[in-house]
C-alpha atoms as a PDB file:
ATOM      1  CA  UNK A   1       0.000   0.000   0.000  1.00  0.00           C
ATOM      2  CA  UNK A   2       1.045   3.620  -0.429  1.00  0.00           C
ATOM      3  CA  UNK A   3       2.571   5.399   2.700  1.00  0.00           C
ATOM      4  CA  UNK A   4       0.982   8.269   1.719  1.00  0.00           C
ATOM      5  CA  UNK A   5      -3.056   8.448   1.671  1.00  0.00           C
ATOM      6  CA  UNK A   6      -3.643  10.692  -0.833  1.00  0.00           C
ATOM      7  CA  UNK A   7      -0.239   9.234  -3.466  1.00  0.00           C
ATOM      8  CA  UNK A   8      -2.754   7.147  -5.484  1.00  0.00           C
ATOM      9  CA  UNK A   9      -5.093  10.567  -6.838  1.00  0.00           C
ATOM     10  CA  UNK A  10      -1.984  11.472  -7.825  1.00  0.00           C
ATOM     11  CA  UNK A  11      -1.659  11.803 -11.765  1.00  0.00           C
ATOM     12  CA  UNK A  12       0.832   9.586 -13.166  1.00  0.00           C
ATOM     13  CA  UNK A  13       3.578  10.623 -15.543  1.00  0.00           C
ATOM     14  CA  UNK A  14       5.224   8.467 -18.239  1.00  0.00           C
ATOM     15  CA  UNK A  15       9.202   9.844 -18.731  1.00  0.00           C
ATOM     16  CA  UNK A  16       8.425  12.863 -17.120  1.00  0.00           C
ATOM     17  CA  UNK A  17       4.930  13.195 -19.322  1.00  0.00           C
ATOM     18  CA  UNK A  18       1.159  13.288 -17.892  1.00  0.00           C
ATOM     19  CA  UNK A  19       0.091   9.691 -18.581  1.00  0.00           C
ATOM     20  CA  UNK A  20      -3.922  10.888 -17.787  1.00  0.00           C
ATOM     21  CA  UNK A  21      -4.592  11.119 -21.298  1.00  0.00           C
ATOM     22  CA  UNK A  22      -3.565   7.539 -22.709  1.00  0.00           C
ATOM     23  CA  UNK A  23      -5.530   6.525 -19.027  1.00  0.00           C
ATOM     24  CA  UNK A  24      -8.863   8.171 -20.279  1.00  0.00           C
ATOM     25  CA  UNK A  25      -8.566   6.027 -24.045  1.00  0.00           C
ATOM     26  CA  UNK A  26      -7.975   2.648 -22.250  1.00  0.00           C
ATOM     27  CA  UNK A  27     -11.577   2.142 -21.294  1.00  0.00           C
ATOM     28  CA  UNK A  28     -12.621   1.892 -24.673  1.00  0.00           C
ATOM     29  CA  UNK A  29     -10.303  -0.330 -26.206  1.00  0.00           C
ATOM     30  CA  UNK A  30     -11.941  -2.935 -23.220  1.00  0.00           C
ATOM     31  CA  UNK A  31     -15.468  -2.844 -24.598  1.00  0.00           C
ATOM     32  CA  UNK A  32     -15.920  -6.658 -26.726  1.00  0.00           C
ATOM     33  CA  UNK A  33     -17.203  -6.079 -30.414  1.00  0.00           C
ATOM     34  CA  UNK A  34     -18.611  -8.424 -32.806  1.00  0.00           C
ATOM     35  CA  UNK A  35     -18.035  -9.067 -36.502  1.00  0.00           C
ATOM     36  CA  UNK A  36     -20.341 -11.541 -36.832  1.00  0.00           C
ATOM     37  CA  UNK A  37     -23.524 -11.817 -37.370  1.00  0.00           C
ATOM     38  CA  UNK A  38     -24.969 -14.090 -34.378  1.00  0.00           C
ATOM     39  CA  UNK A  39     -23.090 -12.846 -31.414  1.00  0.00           C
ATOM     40  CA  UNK A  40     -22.354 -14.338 -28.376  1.00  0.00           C
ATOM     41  CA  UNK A  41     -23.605 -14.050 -24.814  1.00  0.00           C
ATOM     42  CA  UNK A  42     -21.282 -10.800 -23.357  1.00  0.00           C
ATOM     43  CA  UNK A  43     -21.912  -8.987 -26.819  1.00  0.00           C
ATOM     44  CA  UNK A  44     -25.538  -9.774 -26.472  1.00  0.00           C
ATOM     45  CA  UNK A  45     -25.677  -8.681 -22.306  1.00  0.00           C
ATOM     46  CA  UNK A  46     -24.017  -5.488 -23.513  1.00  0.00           C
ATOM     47  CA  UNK A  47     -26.351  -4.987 -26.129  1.00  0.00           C
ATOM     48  CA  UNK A  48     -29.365  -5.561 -23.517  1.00  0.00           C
ATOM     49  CA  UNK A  49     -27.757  -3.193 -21.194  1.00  0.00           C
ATOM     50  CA  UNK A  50     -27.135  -0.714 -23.627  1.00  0.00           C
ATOM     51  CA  UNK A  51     -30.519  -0.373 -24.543  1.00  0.00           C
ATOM     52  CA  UNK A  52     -32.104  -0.732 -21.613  1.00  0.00           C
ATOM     53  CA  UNK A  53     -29.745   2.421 -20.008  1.00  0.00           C
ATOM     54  CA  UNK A  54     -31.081   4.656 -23.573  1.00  0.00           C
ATOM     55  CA  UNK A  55     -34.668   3.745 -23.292  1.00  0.00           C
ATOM     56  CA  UNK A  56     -34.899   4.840 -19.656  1.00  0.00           C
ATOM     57  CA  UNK A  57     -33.213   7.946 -20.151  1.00  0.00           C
ATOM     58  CA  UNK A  58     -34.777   9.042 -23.493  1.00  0.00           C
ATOM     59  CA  UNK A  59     -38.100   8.317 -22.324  1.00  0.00           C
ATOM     60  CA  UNK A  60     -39.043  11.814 -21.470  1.00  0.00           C
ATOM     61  CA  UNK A  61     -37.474  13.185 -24.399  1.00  0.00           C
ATOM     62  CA  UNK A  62     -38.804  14.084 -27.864  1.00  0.00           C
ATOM     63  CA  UNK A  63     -37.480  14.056 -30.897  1.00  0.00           C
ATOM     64  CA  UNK A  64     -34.975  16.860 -30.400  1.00  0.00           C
ATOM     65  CA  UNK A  65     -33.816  15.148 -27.355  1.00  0.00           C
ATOM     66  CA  UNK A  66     -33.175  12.098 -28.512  1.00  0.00           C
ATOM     67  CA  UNK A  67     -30.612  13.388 -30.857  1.00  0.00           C
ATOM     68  CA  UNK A  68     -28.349  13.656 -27.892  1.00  0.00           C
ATOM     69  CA  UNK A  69     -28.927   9.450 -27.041  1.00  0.00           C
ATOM     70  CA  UNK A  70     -25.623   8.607 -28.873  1.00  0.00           C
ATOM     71  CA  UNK A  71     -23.592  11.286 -26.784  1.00  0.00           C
ATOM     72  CA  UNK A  72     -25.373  10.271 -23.420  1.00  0.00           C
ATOM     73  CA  UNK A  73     -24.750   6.302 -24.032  1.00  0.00           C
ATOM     74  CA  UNK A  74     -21.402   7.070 -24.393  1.00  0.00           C
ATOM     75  CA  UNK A  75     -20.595   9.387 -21.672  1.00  0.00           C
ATOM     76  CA  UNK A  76     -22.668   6.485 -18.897  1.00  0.00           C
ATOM     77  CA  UNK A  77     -20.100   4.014 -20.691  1.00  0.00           C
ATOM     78  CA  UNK A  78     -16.994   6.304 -19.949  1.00  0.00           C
ATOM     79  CA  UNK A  79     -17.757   7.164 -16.313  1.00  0.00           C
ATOM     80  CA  UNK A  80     -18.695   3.762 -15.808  1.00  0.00           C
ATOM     81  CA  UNK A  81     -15.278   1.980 -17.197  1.00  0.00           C
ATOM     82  CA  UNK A  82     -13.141   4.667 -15.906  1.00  0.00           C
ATOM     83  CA  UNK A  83     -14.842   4.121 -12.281  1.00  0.00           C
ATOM     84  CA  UNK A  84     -14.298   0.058 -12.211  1.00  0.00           C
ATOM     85  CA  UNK A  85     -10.969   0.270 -13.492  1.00  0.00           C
ATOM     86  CA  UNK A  86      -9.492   2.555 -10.821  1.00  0.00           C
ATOM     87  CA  UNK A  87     -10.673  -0.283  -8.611  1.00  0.00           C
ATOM     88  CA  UNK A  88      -7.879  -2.049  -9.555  1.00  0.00           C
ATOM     89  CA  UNK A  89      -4.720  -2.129  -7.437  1.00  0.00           C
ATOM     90  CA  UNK A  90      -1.694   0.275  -8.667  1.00  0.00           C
ATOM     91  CA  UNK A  91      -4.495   2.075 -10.338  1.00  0.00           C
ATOM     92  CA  UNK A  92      -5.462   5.950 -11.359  1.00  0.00           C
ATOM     93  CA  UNK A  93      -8.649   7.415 -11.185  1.00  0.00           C
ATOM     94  CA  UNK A  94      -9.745  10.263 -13.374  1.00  0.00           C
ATOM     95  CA  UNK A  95     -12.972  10.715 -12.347  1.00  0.00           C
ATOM     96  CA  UNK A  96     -11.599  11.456  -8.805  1.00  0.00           C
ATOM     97  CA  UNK A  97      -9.779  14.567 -10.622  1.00  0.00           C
ATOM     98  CA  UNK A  98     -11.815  18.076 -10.065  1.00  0.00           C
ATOM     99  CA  UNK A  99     -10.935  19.170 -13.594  1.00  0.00           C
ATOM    100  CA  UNK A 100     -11.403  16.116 -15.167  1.00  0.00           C
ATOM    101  CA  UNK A 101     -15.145  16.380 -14.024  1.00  0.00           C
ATOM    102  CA  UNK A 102     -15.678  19.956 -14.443  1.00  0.00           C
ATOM    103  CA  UNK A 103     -14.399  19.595 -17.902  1.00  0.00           C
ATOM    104  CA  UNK A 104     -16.655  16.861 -19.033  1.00  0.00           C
ATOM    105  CA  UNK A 105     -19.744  18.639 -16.860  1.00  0.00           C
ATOM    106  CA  UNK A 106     -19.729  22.561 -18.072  1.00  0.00           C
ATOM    107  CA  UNK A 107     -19.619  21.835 -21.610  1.00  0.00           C
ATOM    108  CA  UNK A 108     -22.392  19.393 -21.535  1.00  0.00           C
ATOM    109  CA  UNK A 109     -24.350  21.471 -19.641  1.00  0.00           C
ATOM    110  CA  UNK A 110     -23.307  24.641 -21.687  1.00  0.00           C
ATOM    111  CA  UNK A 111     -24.612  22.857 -24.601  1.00  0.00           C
ATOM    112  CA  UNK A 112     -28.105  22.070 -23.188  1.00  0.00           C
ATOM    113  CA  UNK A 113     -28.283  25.723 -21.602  1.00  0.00           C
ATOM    114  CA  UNK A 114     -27.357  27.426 -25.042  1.00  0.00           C
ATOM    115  CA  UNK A 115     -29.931  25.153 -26.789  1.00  0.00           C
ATOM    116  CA  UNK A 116     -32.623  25.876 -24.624  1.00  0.00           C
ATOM    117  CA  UNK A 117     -32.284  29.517 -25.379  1.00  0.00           C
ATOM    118  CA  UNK A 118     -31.649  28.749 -28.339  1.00  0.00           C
ATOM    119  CA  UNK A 119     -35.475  26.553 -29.099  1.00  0.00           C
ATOM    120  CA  UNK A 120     -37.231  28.287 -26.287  1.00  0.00           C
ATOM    121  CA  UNK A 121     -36.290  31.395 -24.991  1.00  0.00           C
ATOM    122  CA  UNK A 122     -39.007  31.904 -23.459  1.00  0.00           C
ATOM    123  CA  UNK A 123     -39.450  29.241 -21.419  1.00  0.00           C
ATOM    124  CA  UNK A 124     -35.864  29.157 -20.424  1.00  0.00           C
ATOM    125  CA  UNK A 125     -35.828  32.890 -19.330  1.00  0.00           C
ATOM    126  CA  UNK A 126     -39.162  32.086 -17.495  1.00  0.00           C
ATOM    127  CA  UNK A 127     -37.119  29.659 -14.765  1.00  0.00           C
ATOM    128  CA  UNK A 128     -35.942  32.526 -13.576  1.00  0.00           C
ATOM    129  CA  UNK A 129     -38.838  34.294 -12.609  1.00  0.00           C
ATOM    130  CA  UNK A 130     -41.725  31.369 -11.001  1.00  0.00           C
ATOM    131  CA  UNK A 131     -45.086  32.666 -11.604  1.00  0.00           C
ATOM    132  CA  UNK A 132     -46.916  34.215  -9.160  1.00  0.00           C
ATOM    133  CA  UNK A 133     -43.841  35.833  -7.350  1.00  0.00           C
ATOM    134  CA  UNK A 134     -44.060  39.106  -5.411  1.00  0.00           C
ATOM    135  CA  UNK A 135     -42.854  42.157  -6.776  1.00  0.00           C
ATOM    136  CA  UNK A 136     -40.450  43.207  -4.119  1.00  0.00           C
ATOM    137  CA  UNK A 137     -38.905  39.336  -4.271  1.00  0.00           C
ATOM    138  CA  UNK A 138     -38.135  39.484  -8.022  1.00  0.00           C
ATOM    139  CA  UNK A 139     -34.850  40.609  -7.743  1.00  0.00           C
ATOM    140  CA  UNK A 140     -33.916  38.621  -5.014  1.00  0.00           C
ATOM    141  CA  UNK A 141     -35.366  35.019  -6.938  1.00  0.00           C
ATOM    142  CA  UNK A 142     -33.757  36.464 -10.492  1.00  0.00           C
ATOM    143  CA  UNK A 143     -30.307  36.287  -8.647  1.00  0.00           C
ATOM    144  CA  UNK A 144     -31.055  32.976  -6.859  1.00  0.00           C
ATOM    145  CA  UNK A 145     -32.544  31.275  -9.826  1.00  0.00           C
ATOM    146  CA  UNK A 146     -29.110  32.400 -11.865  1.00  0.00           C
ATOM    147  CA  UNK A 147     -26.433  31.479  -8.984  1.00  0.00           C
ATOM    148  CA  UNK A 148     -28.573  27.921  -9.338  1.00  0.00           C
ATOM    149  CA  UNK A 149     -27.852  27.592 -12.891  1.00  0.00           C
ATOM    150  CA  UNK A 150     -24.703  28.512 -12.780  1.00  0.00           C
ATOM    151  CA  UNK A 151     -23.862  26.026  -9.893  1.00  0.00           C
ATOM    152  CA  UNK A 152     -25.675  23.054 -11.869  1.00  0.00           C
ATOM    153  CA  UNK A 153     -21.804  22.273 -13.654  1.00  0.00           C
ATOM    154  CA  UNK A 154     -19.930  22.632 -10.108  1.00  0.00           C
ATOM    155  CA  UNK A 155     -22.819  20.453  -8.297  1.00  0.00           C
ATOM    156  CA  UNK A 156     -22.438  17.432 -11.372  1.00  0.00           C
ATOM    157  CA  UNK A 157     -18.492  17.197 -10.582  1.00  0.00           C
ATOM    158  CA  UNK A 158     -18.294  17.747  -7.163  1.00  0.00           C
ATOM    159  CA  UNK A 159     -21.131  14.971  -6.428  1.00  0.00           C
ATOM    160  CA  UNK A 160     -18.689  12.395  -8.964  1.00  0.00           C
ATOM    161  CA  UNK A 161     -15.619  13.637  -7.391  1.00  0.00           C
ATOM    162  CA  UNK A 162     -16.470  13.237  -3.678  1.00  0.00           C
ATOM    163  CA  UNK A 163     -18.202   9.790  -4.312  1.00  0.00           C
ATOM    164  CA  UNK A 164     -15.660   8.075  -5.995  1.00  0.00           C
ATOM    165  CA  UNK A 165     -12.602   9.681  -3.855  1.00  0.00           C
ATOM    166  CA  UNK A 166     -14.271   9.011  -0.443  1.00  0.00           C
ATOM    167  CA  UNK A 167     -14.587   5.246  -1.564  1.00  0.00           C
ATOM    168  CA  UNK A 168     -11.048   5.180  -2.184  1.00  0.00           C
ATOM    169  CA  UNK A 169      -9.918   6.502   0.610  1.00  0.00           C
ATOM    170  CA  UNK A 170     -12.167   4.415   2.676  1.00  0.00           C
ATOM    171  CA  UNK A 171     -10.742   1.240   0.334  1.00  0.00           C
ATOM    172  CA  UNK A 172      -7.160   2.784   1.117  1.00  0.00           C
ATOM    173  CA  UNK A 173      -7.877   2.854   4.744  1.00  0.00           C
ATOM    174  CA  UNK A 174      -9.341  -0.061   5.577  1.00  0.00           C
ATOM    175  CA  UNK A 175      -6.672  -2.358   3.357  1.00  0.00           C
ATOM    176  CA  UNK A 176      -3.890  -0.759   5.696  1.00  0.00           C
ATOM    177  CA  UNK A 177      -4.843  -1.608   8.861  1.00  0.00           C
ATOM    178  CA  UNK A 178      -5.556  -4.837   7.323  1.00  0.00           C
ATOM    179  CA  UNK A 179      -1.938  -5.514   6.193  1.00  0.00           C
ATOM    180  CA  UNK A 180      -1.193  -3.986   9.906  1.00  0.00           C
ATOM    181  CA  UNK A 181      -3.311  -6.346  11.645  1.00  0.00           C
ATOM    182  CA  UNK A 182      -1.924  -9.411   9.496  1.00  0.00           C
ATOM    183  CA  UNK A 183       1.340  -9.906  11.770  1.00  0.00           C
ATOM    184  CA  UNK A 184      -0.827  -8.962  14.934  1.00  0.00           C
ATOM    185  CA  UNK A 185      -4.267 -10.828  15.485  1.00  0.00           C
ATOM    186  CA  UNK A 186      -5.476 -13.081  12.416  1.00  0.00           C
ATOM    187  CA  UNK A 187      -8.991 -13.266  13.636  1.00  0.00           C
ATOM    188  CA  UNK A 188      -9.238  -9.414  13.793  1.00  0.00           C
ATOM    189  CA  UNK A 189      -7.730  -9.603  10.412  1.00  0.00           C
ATOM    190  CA  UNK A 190     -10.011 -12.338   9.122  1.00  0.00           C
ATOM    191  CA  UNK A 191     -12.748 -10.067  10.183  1.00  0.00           C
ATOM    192  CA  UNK A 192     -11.202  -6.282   8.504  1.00  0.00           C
ATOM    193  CA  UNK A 193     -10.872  -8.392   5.333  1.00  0.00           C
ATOM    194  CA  UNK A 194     -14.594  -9.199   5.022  1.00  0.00           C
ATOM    195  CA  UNK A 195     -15.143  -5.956   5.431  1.00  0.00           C
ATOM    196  CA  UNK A 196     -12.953  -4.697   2.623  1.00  0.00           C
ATOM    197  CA  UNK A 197     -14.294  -7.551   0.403  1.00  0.00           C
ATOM    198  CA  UNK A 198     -17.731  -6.236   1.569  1.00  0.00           C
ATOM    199  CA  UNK A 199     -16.932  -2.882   0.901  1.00  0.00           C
ATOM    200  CA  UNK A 200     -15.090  -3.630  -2.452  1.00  0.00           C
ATOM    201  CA  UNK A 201     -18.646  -4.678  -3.416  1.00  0.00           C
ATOM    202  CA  UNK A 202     -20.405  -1.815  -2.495  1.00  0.00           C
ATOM    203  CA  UNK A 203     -17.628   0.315  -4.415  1.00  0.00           C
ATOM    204  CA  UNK A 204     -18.467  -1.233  -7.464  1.00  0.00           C
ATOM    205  CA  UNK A 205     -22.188  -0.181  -7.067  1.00  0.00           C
ATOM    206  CA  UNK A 206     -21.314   2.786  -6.337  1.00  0.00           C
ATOM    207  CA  UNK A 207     -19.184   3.238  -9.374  1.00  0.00           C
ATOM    208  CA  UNK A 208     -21.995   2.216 -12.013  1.00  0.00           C
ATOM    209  CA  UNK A 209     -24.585   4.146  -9.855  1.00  0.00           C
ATOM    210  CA  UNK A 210     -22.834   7.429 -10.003  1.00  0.00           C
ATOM    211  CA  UNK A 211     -21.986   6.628 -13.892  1.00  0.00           C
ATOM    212  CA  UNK A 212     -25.604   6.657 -13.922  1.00  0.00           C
ATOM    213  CA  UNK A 213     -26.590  10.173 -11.948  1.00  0.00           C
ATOM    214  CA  UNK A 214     -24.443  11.846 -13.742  1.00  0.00           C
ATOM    215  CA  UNK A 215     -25.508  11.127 -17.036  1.00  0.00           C
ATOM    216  CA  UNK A 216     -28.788  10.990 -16.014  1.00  0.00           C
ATOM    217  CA  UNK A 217     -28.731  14.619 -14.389  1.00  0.00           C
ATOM    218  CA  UNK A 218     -27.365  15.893 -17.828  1.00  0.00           C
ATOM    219  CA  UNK A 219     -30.229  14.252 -19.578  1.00  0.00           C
ATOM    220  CA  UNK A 220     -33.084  15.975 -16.909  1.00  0.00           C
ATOM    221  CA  UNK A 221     -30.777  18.804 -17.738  1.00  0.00           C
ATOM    222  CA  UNK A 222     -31.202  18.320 -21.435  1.00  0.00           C
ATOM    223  CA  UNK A 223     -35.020  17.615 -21.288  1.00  0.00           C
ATOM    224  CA  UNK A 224     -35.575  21.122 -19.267  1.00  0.00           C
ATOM    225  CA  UNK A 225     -34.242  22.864 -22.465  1.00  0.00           C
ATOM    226  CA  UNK A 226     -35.410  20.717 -25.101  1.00  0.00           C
END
């Protein structure tokens, strides 16, 4: 294990290079594809689960939503991978990275903002007025209603962040004072590594469940300016 607790968020260089990058492309190369025309059962699971994650999102959609199903299916994939492979010993995590998140949330939700005034102005510049409001409260909801807009980006990477980091550090903990307790008391140990196997578990719920707010707060996102 790493001496020091916070060494594995870390991003790793290559010869003196940031290695992130060629870390974020790995994920994909992982995901099986078929040439042939009957596939097999993993092809066909992924398939299943594939549509099964588009059809619940897109449901509220319409047709100008939708467009954005290719994009969304994609970005749930990418979280997801990136997630489950930092679970792996020696690993690196960019979704526990600020700026990773930031940069995949703002111009995602920049996009669905801009269209929305784009379509609809409207009812986009309507959200920040509710109806019915009293006149001396205006100003005060106009400015609240913005700083909440604005804060939607910040709020989408800070929830990833802190869920996948605390994990880790819990993960980080946990595995130390079981390779401390090893040469002490074996039962105690016995016990510290069912609860690391336990909470390995729950870590890799966590990781496809957060893969799945995310996205799915861009699409409720998307659908409010659609």
């Amino acid at each position: 294990m790493n001496e020091n607790l916070f060494a594995s968020f870390i991003a790793p260089t290559i010869l003196g290079l940031p290695a992130a990058v060629l870390i974020i492309l790995f994920p994909p190369l992982l995901i099986p594809t078929s040439k042939y025309l009957i596939n097999n059962r993993l092809i066909t699971t992924q398939q299943w689960l594939i549509k099964l994650t588009s059809k619940q999102m897109m449901t509220m959609h319409n047709t100008k939503g939708r467009t954005w199903s290719l994009m969304l299916v994609s970005l749930i994939i990418f979280i997801a991978t990136t997630n489950l492979l930092g679970l792996l010993p020696h690993s690196f995590t960019p979704t526990t990275q600020l700026s990773m998140n930031l940069a995949v949330a703002i111009p995602l939700w920049a996009g669905a903002v801009i269209m929305g005034f784009r379509s609809k102005i409207k009812n986009a510049l309507a959200h920040f007025l509710p109806q019915g409001t009293p006149t001396p409260l205006i100003p005060m909801l106009v400015i609240i209603e913005t700083i909440s807009l604005l804060i939607q980006p910040m709020a989408l990477a800070v929830r990833l962040t802190a869920n996948i980091t605390a994990g880790h550090l819990l993960m980080h903990l946990i595995g130390s004072a079981t390779l401390a307790m090893s040469t002490i008391n074996l039962p105690s140990t016995l016990i510290i590594f069912t609860i690391l196997t336990l909470l390995t578990i729950l870590e890799i719920a966590v990781a496809l469940i957060q893969a799945y707010v995310f996205t799915l707060l861009v699409s409720l996102y998307l659908h409010d300016n659609t």
